[in-house]
Protein backbone atom coordinates (compact mmCIF):
# COMPACT_ATOMS: atom_id res chain seq x y z
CA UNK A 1 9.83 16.55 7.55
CA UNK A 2 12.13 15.59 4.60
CA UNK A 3 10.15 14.31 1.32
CA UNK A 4 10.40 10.33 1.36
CA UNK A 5 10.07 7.79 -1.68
CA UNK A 6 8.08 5.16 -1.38
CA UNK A 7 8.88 2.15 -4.34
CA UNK A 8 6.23 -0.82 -4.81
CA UNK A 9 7.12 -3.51 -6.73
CA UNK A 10 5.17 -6.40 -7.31
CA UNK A 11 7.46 -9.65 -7.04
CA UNK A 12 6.73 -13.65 -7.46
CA UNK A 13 8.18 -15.19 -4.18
CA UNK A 14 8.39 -12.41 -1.55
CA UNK A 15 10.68 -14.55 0.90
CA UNK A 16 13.11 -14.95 -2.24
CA UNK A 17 12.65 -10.79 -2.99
CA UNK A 18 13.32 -9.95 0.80
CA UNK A 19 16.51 -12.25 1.23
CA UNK A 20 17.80 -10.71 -2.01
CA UNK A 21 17.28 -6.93 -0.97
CA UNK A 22 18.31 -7.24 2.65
CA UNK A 23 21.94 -9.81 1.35
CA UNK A 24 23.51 -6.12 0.22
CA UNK A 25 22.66 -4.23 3.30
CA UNK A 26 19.51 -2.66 2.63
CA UNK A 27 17.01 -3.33 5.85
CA UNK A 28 13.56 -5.30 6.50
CA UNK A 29 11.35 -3.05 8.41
CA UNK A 30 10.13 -6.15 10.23
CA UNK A 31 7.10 -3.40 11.45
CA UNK A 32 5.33 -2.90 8.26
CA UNK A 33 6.06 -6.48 6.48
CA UNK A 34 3.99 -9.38 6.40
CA UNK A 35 3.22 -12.42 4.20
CA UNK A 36 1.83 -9.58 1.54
CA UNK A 37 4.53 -6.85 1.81
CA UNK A 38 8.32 -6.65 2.84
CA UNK A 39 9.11 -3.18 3.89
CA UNK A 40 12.85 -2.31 3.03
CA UNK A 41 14.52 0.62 3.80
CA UNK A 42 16.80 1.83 1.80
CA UNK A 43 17.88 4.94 3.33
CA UNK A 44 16.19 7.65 5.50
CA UNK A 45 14.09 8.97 3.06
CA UNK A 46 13.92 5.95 0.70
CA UNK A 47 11.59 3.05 1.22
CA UNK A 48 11.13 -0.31 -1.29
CA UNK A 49 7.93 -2.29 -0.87
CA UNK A 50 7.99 -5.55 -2.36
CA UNK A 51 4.40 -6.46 -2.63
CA UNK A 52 2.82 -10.21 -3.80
CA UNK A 53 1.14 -10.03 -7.06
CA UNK A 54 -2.02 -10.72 -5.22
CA UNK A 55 -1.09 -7.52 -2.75
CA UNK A 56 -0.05 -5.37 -5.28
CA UNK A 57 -3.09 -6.06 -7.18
CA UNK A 58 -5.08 -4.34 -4.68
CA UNK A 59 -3.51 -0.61 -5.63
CA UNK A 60 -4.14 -1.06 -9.12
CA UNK A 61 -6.60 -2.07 -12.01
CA UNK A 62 -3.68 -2.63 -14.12
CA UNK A 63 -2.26 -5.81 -15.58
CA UNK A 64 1.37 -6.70 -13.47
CA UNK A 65 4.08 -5.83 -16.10
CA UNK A 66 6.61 -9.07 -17.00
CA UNK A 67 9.67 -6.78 -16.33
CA UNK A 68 11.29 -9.89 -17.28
CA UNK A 69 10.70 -9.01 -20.98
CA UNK A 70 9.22 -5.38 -20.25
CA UNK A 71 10.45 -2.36 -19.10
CA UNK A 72 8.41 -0.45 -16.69
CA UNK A 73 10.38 1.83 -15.17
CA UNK A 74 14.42 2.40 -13.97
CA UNK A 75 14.82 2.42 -10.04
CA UNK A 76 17.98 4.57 -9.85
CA UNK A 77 20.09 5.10 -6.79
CA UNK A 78 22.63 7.84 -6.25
CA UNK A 79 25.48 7.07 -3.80
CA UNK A 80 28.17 9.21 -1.97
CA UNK A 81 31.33 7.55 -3.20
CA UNK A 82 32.15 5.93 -6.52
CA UNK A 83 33.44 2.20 -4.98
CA UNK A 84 30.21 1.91 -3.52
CA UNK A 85 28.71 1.51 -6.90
CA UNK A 86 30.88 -1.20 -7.19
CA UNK A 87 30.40 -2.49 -3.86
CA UNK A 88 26.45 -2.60 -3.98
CA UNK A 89 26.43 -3.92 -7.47
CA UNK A 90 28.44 -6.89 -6.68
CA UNK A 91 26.86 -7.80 -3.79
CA UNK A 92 23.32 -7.37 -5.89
CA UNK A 93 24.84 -9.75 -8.38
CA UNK A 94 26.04 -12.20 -5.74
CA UNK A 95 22.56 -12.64 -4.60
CA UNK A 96 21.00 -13.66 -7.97
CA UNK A 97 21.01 -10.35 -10.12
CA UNK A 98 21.73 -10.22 -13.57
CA UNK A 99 23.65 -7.26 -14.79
CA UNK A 100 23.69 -4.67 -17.40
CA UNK A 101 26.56 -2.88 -19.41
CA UNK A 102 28.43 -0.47 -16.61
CA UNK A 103 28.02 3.30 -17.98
CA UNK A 104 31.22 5.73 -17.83
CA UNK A 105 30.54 9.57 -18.73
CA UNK A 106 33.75 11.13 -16.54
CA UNK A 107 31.66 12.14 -14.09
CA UNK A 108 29.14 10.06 -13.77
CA UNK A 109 29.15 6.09 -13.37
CA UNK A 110 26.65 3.48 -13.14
CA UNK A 111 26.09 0.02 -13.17
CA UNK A 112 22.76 -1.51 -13.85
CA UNK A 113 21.00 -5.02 -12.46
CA UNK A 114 17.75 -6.67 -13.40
CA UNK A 115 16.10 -8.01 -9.61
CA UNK A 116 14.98 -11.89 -9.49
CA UNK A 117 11.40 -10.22 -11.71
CA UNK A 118 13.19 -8.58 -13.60
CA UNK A 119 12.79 -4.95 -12.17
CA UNK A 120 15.52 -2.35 -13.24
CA UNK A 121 17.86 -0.81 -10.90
CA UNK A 122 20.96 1.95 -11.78
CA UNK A 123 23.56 2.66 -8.83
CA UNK A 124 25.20 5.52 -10.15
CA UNK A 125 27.54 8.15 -8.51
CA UNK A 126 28.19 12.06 -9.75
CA UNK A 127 30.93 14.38 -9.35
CA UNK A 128 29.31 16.57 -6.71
CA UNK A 129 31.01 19.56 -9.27
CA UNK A 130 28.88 18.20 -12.14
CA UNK A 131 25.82 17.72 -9.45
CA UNK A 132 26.55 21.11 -8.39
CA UNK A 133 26.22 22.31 -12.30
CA UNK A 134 29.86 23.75 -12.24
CA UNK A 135 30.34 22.82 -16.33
CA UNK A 136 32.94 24.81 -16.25
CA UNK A 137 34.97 22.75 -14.09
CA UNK A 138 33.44 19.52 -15.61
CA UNK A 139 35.14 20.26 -18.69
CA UNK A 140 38.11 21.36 -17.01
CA UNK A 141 38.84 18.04 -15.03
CA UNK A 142 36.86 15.64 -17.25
CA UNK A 143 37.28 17.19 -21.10
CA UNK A 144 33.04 17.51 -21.25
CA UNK A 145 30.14 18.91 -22.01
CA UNK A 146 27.10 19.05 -20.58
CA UNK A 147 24.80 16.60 -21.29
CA UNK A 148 21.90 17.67 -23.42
């Protein structure tokens, strides 16, 4: 069995949260959802759970984080092809997301969106040479050096 991530997030208006994932193409697993918990799959082996504050309060002792002002943590997504960066971040902003400043390294690209709370997410896309760890040819093609 392949090693699957699981993502909770706690989020203010869980209809709002589930129309906004599933507008780019990502899907509501209709079994494990409720009027607690949306179940999105993202891919195969990567799963989103958007949880009501109430809900998510029930996995942790911790205070919800205002990821409107706060950063918690960076949900980061790598994709096959570099237009569907592009693609998925457009359609993100679209449905309500605010974005951040694109980031260019030659081989590597990204584009960043706050969610309606405020959570963090980078759609990025490697060289499959630099993935690979082929520097050598990463400096050949794109004039760099490994990042540190």
């Amino acid at each position: 069995m392949a090693t699957r991530v699981f993502i909770n997030l706690p989020v203010a208006d869980l209809a709002k949260s589930k129309e906004f994932y599933t507008s780019f193409g990502w899907t509501l697993n209709q079994n494990f959802s409720n009027d607690d918990a949306g179940a999105i799959t993202i891919s195969d082996t990567i799963h989103l759970m958007i949880l009501t504050h109430e809900h998510y309060s029930r996995f942790t002792d911790k205070p919800i984080a205002d990821t409107h002002s706060t950063s918690a943590v960076i949900n980061a997504i790598g994709l096959e092809e570099s237009a569907h960066v592009d693609a998925l971040v457009e359609q993100a902003v679209a449905a309500g997301a605010v974005e951040a400043a694109p980031q260019e390294l030659g081989f590597m690209r990204s584009r960043s969106f706050a969610d309606p709370d405020g959570h963090t997410w980078e759609i990025m896309w490697m060289d499959p040479i630099a993935e690979a760890g082929d520097w050598a040819a990463v400096q050949a093609k794109y004039g760099e050096q490994q990042p540190a």
